[in-house]
Protein backbone atom coordinates (compact mmCIF):
# COMPACT_ATOMS: atom_id res chain seq x y z
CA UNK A 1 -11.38 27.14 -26.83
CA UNK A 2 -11.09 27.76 -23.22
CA UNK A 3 -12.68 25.20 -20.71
CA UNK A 4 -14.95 27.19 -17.89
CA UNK A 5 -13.28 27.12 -14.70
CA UNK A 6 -14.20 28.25 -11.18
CA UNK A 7 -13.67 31.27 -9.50
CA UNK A 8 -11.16 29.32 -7.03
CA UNK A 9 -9.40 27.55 -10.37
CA UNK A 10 -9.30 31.59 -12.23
CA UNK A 11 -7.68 32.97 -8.48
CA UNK A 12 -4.87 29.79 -8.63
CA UNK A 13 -3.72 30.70 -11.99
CA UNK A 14 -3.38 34.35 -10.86
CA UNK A 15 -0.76 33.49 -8.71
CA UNK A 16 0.54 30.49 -10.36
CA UNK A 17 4.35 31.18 -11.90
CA UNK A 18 6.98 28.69 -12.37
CA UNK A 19 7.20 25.43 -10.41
CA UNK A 20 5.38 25.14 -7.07
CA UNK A 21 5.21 22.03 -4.33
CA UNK A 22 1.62 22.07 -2.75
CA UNK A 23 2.63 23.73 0.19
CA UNK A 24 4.17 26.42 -2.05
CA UNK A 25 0.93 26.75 -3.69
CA UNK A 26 -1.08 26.88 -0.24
CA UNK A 27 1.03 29.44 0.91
CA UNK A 28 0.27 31.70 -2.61
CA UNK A 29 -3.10 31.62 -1.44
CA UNK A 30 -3.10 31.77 1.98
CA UNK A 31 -4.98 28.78 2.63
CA UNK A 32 -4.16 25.98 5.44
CA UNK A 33 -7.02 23.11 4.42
CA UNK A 34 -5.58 20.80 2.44
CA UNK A 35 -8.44 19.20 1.02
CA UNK A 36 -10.30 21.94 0.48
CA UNK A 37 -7.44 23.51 -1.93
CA UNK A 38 -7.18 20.24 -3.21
CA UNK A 39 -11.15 19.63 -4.18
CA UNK A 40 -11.92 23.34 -5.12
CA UNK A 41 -8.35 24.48 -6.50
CA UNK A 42 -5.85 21.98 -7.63
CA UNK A 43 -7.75 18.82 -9.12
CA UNK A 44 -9.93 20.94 -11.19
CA UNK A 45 -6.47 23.06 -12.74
CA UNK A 46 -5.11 19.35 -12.93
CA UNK A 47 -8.36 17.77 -14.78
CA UNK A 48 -8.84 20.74 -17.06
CA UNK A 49 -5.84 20.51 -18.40
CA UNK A 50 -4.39 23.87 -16.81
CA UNK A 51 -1.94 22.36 -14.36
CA UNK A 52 0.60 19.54 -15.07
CA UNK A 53 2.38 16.89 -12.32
CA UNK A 54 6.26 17.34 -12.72
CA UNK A 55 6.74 12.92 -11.43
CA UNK A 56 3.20 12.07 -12.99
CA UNK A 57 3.87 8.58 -12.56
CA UNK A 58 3.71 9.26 -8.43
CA UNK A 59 1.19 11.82 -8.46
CA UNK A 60 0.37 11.61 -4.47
CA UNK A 61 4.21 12.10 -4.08
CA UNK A 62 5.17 13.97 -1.02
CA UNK A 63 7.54 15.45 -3.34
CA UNK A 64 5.54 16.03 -6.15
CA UNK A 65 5.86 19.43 -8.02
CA UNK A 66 2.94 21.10 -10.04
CA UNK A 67 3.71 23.25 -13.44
CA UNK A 68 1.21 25.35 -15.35
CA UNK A 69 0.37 23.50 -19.01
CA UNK A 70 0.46 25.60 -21.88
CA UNK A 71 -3.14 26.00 -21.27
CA UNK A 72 -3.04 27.06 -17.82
CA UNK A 73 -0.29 29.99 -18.83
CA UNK A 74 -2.84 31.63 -21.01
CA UNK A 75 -5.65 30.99 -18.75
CA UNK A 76 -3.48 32.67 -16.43
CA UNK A 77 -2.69 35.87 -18.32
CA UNK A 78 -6.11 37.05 -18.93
């Protein structure tokens, strides 16, 4: 079963392919606030399962690189 997502979480997938820093990802979505993508977009991809850290074990990492789970790649293709 599919968990229920936002609107904001269903529009990141849309444009999520491949392996992404989080200014790559800001840019996808033409955002500039930071926190905001982080609050509304990635933490709830990350906590639902739909988005993966690529160095979990430094996940504030200015470095750190973001995958789509499993999950989040058919979440993605609907």
């Amino acid at each position: 079963m599919s968990p229920q997502v936002s609107p904001q979480v269903e529009r990141f997938l849309a444009v999520f392919t491949g392996e992404h820093s989080r200014e790559g990802l800001l840019g996808f979505l033409g955002l500039s606030d930071r926190k905001n993508f982080r609050e509304k977009y990635l933490n709830p991809a990350i906590k639902a399962g739909l988005v993966g850290l690529l160095d979990p074990d430094n996940p504030t990492s200015s470095k750190q690189r973001y995958v789509l789970t499993t999950l989040g790649k058919h979440m993605g293709n609907k």
